[in-house]
C-alpha atoms as a PDB file:
ATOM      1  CA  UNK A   1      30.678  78.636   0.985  1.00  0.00           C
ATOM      2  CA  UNK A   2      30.363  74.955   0.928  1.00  0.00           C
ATOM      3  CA  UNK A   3      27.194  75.372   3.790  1.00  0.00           C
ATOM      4  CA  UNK A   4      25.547  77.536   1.337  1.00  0.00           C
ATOM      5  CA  UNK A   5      26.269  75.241  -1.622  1.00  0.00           C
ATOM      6  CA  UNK A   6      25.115  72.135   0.284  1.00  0.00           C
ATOM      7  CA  UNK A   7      21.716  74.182   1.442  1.00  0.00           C
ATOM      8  CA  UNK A   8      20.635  75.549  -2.231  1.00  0.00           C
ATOM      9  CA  UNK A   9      21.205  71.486  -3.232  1.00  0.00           C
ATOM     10  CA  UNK A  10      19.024  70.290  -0.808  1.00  0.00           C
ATOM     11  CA  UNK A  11      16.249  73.431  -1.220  1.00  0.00           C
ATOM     12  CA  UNK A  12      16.044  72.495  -5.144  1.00  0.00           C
ATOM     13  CA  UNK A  13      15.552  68.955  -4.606  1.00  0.00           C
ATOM     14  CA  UNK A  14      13.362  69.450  -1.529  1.00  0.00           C
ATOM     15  CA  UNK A  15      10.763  71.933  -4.317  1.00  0.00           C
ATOM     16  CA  UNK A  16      11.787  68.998  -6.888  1.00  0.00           C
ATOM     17  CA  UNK A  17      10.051  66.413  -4.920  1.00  0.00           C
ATOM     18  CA  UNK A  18       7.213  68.686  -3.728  1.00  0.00           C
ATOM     19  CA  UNK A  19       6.413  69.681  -7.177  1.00  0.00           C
ATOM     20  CA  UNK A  20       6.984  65.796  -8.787  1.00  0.00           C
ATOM     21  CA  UNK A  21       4.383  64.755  -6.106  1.00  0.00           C
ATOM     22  CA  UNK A  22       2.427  67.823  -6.925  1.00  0.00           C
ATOM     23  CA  UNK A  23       1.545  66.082 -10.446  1.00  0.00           C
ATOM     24  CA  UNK A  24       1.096  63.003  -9.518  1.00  0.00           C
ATOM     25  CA  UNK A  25      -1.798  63.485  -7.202  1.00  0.00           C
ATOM     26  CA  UNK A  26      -3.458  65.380  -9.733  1.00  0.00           C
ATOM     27  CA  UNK A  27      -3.323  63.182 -12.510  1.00  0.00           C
ATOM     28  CA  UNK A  28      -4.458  60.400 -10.223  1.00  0.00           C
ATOM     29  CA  UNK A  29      -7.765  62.380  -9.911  1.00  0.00           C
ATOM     30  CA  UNK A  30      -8.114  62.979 -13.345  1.00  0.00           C
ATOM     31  CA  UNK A  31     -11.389  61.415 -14.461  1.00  0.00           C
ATOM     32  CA  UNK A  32     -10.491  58.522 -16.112  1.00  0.00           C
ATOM     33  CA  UNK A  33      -7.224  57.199 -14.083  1.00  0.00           C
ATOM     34  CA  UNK A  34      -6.266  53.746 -13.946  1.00  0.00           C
ATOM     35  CA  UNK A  35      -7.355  51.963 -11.111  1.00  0.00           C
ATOM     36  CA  UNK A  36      -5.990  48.548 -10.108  1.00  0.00           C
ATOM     37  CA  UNK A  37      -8.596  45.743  -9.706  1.00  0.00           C
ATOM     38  CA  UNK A  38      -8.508  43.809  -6.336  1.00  0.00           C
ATOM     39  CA  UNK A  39     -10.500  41.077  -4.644  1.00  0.00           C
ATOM     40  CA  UNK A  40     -10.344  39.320  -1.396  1.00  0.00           C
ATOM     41  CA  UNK A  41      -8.350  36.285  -0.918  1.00  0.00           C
ATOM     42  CA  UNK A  42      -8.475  34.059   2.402  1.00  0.00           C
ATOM     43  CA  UNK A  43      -5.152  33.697   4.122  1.00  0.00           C
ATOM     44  CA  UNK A  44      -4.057  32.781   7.682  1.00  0.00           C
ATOM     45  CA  UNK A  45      -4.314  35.050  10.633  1.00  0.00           C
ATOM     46  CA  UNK A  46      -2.018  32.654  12.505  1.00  0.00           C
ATOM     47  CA  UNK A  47       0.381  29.826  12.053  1.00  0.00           C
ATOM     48  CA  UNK A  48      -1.806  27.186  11.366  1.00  0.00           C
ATOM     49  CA  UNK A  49      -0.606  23.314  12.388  1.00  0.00           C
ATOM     50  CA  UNK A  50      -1.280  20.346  10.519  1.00  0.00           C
ATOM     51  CA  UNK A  51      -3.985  18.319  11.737  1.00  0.00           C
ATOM     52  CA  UNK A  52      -5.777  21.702  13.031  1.00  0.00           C
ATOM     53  CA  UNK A  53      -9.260  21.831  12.512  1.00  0.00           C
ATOM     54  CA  UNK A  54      -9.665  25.608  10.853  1.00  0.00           C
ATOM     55  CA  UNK A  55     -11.445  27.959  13.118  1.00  0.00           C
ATOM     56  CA  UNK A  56     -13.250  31.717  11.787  1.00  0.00           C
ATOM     57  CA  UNK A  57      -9.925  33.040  14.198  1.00  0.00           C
ATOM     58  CA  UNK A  58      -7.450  31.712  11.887  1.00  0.00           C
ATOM     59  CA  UNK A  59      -8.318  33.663   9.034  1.00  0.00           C
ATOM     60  CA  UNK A  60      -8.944  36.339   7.374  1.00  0.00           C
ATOM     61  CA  UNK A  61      -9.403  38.234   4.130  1.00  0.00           C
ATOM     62  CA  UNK A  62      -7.283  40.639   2.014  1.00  0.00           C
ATOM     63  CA  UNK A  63      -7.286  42.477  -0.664  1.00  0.00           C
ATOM     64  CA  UNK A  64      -4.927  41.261  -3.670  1.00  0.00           C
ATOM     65  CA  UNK A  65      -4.486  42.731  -7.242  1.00  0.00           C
ATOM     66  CA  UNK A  66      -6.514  40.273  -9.195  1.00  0.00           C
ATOM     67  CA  UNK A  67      -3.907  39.559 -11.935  1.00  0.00           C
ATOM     68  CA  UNK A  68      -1.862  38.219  -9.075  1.00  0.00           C
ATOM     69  CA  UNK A  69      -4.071  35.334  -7.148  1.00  0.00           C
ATOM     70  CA  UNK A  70      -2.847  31.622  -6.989  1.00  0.00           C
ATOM     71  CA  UNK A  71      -5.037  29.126  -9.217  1.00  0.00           C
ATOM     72  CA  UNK A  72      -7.861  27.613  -6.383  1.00  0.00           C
ATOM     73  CA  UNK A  73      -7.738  30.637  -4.082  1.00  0.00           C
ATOM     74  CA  UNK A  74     -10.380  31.132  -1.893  1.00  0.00           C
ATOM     75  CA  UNK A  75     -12.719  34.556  -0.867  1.00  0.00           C
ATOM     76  CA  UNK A  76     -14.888  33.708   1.616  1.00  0.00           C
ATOM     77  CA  UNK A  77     -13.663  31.773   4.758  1.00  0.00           C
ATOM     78  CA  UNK A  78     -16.980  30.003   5.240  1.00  0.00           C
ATOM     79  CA  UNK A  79     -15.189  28.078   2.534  1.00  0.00           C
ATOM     80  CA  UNK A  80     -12.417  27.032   4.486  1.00  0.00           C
ATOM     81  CA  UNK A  81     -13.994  26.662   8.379  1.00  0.00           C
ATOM     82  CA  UNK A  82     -14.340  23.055   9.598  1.00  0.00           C
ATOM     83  CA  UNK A  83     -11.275  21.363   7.359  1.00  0.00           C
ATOM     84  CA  UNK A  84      -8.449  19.849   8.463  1.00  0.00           C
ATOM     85  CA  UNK A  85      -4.939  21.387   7.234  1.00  0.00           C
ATOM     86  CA  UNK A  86      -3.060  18.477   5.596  1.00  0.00           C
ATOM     87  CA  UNK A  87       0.356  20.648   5.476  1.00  0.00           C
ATOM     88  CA  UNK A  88       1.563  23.425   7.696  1.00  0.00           C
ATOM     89  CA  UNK A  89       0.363  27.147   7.107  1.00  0.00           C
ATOM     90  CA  UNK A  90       2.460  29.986   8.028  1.00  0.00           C
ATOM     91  CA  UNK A  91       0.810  33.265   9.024  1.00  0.00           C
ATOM     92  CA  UNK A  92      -0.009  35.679   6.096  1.00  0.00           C
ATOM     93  CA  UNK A  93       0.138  32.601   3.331  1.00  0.00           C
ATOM     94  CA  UNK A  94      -2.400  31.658   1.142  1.00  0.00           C
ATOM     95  CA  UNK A  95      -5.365  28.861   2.260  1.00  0.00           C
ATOM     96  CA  UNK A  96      -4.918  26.978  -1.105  1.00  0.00           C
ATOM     97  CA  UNK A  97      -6.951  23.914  -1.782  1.00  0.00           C
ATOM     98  CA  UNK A  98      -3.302  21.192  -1.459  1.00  0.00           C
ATOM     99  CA  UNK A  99      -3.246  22.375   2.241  1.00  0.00           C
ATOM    100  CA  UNK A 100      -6.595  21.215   3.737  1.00  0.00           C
ATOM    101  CA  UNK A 101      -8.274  17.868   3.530  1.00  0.00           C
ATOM    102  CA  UNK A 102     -10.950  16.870   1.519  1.00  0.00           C
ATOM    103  CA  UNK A 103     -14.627  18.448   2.410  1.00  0.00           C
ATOM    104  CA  UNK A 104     -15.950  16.000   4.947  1.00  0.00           C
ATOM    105  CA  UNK A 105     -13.489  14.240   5.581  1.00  0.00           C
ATOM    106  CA  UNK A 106     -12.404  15.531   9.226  1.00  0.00           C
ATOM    107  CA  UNK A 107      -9.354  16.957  10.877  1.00  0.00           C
ATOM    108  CA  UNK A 108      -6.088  15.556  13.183  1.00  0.00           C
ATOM    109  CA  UNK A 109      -4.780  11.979  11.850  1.00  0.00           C
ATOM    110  CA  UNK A 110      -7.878  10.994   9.677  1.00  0.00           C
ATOM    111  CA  UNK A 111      -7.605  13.609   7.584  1.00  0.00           C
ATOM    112  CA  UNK A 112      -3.712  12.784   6.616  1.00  0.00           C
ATOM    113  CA  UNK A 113      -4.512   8.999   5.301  1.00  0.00           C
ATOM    114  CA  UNK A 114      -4.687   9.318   1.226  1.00  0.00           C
ATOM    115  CA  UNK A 115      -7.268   6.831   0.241  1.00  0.00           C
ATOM    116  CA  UNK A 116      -6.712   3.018  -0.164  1.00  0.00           C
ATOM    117  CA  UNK A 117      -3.758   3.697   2.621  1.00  0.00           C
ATOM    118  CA  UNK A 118      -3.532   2.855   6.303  1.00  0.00           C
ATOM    119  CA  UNK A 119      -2.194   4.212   9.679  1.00  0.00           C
ATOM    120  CA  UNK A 120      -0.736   1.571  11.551  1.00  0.00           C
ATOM    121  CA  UNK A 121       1.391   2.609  15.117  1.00  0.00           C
ATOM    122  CA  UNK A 122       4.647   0.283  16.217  1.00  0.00           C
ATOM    123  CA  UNK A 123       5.463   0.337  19.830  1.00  0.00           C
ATOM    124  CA  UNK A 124       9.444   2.021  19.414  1.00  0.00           C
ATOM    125  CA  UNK A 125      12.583   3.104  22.261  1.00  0.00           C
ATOM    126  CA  UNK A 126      15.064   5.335  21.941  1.00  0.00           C
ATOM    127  CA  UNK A 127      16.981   2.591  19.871  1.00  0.00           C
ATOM    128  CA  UNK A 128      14.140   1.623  17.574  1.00  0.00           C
ATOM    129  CA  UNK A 129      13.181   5.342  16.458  1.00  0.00           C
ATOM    130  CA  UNK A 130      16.886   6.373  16.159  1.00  0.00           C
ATOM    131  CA  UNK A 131      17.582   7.985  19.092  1.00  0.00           C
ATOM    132  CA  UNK A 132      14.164   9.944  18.222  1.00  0.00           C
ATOM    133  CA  UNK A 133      14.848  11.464  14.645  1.00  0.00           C
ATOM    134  CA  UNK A 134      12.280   9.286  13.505  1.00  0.00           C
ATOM    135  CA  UNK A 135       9.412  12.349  12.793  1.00  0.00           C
ATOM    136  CA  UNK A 136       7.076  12.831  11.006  1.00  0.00           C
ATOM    137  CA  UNK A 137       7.623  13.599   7.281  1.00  0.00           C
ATOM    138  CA  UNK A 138      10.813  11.456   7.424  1.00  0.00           C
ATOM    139  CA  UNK A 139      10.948   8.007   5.422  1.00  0.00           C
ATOM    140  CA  UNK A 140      12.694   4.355   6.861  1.00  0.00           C
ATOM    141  CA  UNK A 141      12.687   0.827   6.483  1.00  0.00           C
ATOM    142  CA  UNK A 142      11.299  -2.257   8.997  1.00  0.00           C
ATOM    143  CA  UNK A 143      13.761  -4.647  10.139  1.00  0.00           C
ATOM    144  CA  UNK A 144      12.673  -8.086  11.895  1.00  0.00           C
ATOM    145  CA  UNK A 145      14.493 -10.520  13.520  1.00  0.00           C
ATOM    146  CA  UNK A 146      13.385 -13.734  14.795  1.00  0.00           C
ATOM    147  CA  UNK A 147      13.269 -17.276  14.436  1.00  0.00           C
ATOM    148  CA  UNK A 148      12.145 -17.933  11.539  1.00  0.00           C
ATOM    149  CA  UNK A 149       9.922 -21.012  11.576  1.00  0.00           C
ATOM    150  CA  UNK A 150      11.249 -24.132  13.799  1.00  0.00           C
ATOM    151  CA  UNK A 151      14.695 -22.845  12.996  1.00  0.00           C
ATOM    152  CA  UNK A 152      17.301 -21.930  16.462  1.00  0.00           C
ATOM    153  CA  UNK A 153      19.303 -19.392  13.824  1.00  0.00           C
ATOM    154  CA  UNK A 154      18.537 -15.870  14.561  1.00  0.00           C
ATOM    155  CA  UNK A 155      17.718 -13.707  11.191  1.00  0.00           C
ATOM    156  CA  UNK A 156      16.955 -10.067  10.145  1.00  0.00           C
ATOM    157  CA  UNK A 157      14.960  -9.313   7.410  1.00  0.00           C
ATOM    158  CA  UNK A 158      14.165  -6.317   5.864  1.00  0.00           C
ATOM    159  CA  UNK A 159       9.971  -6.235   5.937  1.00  0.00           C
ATOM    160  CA  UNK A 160       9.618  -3.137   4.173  1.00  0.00           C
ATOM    161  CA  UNK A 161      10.956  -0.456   2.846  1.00  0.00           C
ATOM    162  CA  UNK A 162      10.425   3.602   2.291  1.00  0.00           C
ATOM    163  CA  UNK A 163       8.188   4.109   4.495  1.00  0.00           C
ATOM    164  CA  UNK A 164       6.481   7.335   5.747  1.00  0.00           C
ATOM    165  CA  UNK A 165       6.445   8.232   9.272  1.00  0.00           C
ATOM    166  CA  UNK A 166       3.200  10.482   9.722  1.00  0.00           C
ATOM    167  CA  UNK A 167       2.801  10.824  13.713  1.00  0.00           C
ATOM    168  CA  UNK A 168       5.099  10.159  17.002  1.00  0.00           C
ATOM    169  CA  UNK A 169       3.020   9.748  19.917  1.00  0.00           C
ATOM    170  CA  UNK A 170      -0.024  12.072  19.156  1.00  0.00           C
ATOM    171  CA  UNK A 171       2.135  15.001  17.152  1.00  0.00           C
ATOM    172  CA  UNK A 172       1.684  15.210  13.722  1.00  0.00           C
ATOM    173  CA  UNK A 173       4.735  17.229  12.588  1.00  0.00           C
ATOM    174  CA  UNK A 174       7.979  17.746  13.529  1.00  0.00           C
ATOM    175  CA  UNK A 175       9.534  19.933  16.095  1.00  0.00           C
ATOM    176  CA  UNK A 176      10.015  23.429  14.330  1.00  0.00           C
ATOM    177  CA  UNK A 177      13.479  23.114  15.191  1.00  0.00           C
ATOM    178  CA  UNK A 178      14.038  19.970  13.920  1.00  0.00           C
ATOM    179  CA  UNK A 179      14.932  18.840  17.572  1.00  0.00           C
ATOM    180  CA  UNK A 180      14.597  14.618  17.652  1.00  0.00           C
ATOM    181  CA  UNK A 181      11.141  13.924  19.408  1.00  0.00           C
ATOM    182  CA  UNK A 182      10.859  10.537  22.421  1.00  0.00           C
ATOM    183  CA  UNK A 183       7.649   8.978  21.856  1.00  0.00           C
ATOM    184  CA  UNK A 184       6.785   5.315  22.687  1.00  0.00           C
ATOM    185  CA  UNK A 185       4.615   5.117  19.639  1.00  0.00           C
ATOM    186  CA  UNK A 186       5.514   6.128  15.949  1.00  0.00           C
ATOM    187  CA  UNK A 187       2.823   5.721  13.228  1.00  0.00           C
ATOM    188  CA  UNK A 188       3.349   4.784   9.914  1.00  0.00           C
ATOM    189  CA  UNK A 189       1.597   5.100   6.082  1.00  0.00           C
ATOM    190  CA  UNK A 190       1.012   1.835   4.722  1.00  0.00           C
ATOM    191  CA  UNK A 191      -0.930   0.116   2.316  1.00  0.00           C
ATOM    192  CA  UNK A 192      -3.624  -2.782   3.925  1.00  0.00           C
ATOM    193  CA  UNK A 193      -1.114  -5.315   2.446  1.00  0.00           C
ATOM    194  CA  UNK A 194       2.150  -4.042   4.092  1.00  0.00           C
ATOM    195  CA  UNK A 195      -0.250  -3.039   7.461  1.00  0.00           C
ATOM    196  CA  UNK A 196      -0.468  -6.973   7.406  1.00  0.00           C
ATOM    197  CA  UNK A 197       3.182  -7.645   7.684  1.00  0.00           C
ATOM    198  CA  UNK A 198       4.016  -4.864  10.063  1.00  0.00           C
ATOM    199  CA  UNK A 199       1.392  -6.335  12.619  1.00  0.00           C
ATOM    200  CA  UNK A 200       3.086  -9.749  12.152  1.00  0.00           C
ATOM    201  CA  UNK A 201       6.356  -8.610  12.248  1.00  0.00           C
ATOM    202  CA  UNK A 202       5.769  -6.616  15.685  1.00  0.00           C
ATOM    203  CA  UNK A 203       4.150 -10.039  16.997  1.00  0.00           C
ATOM    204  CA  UNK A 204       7.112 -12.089  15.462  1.00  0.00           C
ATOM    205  CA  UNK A 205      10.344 -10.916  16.495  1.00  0.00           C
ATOM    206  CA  UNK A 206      11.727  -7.845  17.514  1.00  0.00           C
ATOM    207  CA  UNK A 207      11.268  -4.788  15.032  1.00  0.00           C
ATOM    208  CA  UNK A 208      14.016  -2.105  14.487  1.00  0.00           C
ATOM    209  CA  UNK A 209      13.232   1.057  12.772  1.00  0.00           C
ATOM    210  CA  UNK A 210      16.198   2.165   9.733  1.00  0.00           C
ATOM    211  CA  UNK A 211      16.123   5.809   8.995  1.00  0.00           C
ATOM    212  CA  UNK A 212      16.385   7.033   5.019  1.00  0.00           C
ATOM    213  CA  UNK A 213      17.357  10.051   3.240  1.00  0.00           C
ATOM    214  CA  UNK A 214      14.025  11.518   2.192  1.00  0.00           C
ATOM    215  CA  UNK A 215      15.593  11.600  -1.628  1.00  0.00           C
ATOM    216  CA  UNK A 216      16.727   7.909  -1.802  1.00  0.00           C
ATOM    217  CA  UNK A 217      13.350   5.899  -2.970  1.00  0.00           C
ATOM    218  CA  UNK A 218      14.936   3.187  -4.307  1.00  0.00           C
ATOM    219  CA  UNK A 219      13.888  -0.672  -3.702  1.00  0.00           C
ATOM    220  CA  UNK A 220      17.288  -2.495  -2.593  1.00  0.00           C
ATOM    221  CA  UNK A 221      15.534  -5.879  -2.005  1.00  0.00           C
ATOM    222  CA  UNK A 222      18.200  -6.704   0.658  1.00  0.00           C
ATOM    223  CA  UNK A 223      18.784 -10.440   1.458  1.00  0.00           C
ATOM    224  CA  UNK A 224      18.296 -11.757   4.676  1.00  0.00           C
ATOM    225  CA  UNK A 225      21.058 -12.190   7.612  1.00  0.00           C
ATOM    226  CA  UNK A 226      21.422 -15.050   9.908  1.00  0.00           C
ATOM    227  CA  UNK A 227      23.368 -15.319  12.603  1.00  0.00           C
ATOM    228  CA  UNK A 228      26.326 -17.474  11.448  1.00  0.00           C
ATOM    229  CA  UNK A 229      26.868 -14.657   8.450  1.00  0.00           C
ATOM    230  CA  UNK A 230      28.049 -12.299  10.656  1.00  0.00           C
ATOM    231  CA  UNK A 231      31.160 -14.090  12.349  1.00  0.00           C
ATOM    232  CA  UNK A 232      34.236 -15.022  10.932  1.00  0.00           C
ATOM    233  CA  UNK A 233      35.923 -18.968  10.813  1.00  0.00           C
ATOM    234  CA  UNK A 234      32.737 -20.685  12.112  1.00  0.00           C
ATOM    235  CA  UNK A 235      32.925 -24.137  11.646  1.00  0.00           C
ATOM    236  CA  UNK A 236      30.401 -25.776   9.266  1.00  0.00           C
ATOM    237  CA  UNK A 237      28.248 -28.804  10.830  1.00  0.00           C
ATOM    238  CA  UNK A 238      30.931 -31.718   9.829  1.00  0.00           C
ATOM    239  CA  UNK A 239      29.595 -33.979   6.903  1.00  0.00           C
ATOM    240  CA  UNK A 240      28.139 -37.251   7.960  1.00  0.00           C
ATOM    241  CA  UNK A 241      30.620 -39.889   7.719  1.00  0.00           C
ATOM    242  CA  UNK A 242      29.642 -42.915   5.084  1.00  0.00           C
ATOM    243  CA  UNK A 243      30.822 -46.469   6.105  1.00  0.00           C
ATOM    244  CA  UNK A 244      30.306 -48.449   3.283  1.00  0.00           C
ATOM    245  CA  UNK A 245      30.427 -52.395   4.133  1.00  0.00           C
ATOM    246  CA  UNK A 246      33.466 -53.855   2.973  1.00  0.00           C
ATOM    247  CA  UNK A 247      32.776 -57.307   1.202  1.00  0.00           C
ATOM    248  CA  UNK A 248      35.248 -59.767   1.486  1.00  0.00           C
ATOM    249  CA  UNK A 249      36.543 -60.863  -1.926  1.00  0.00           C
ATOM    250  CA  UNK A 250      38.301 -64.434  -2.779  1.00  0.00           C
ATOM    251  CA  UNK A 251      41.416 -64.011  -4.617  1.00  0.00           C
ATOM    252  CA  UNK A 252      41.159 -65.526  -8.016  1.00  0.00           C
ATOM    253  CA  UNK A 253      44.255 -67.516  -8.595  1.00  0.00           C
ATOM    254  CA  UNK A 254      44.545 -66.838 -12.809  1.00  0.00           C
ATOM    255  CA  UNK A 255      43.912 -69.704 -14.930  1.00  0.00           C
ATOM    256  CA  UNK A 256      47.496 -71.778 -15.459  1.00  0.00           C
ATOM    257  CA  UNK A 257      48.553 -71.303 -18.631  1.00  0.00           C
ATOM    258  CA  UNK A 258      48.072 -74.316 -21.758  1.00  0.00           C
ATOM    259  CA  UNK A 259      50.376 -76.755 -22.215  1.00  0.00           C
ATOM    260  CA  UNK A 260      50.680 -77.918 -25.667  1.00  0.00           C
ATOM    261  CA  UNK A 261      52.388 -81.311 -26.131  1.00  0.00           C
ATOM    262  CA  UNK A 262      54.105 -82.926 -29.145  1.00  0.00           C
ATOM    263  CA  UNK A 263      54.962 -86.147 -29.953  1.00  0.00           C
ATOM    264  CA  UNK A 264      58.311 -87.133 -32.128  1.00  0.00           C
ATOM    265  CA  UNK A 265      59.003 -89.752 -33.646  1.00  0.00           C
ATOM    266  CA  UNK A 266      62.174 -90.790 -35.136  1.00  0.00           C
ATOM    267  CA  UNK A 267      62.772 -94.137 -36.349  1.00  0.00           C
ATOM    268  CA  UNK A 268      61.844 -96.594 -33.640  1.00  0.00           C
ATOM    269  CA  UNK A 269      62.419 -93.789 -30.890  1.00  0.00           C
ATOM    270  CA  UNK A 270      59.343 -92.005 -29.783  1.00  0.00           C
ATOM    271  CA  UNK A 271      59.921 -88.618 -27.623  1.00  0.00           C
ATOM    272  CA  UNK A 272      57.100 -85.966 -26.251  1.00  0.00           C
ATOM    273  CA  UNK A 273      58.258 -82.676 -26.058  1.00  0.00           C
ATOM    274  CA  UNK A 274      55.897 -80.353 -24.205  1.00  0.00           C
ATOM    275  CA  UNK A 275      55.262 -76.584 -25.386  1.00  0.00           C
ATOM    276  CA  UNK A 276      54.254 -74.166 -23.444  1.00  0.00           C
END
């Protein structure tokens, strides 16, 4: 009984289905059906790398509902052959204007620098970089220390600060899975001004690279360390004794006091009495 019960459910649905489909084709081909509008869009065949110089092979074009399209899309990949990508593109994504360098303005390295910025590379180890997580994308501050001027003290400055880390070695990005990357090279974004003081500083004293949380931008203006600051009880350089020439005084013997003296007379008797 409950076979038979389960069989009629499934027949009426299966002649349900049939029959819903049934209508919908046909009013489909009714003159006069709605038809959705579409137009190409250019989006990448294959993950695309930064730096990459686009090739025809890494695209290709497909049909979007027009009412969908990012702003600055693009339909024709003659549009987007020859240019550098500036940011990573993942297969299937859209080729959008932010992702590719300016027209002319060439692929790899080049094409990263914004203008009125610099690329300068710092010879790094193991310790410098941070045990490698310096990578691209990621943000630190450049320590010196030296001898600064004629002085034997050791210091460590802090040369400057938040600064972005666009290539180790000859990579541009960072390891997919965000595994740390040995390189003896790391190259950073500067302006011509702080490109100055890194080249000094790597020709001055020995440079040491401090990572930064991408989110913390803030300026700490950190004061410089010497080498006495950083150990406890060390004795100050003892004051330079004085020695003042002691001049000989004369004791002055005070003045003796006044005597006054009085004469008294008395009759014929005459007597002096002195007062003092």
């Amino acid at each position: 009984m409950n076979r038979n019960r389960l069989f009629l459910i499934g027949l009426v649905a299966l002649l349900l289905g049939g029959f819903v489909s049934f209508l919908v084709y046909k009013t489909l081909q009714k003159p006069g059906a709605a038809v959705v509008a579409s137009e190409g869009v250019v989006v990448a065949a294959d993950d695309i790398q930064v730096g990459t110089k686009i090739a025809a092979s890494d695209l290709r074009v497909v049909q979007f509902p027009t009412g969908t399209l990012p702003k600055g899309f693009y339909s024709k990949t003659s549009q987007v052959v020859g240019r550098g990508a500036i940011l990573p593109i993942a297969a299937g994504e859209f080729v959008l204007p932010n992702r590719l360098a300016g027209e002319n303005s060439g692929y790899g390295l080049p094409s990263l620098i914004p203008p009125g910025m610099r690329a300068v590379s710092v010879r790094v180890n193991d310790i410098v970089a941070v045990a490698g997580f310096v990578i691209p994308g990621t943000h630190v501050d450049v320590l010196l220390t030296g001898n600064p001027g004629s002085s034997s003290e050791q210091q460590t400055t802090t040369v400057l600060e938040n600064v972005a880390v666009i290539a180790t070695g000859q990579k541009l990005e960072r390891n997919s899975a965000g595994e740390p990357q040995s390189t003896p090279v790391i190259t950073l974004l500067v302006s011509p001004d702080d490109g100055q003081k890194l080249t000094l500083a790597s020709a001055q004293g020995h440079i040491q690279l401090a990572l930064r949380n991408p989110l913390d931008t803030k300026q700490e203006n950190v004061a410089s360390v010497t080498s006495n600051s950083l150990y406890r009880n060390v004795p100050s350089a003892a004051a330079p004794v004085v020695h003042r020439a002691k001049h000989a005084s004369a004791a002055v013997a005070p003045p003796p006091p006044s005597v006054y003296s009085v004469q008294v007379i008395r009759g014929s008797e005459k007597k002096d009495v002195k007062d003092f």
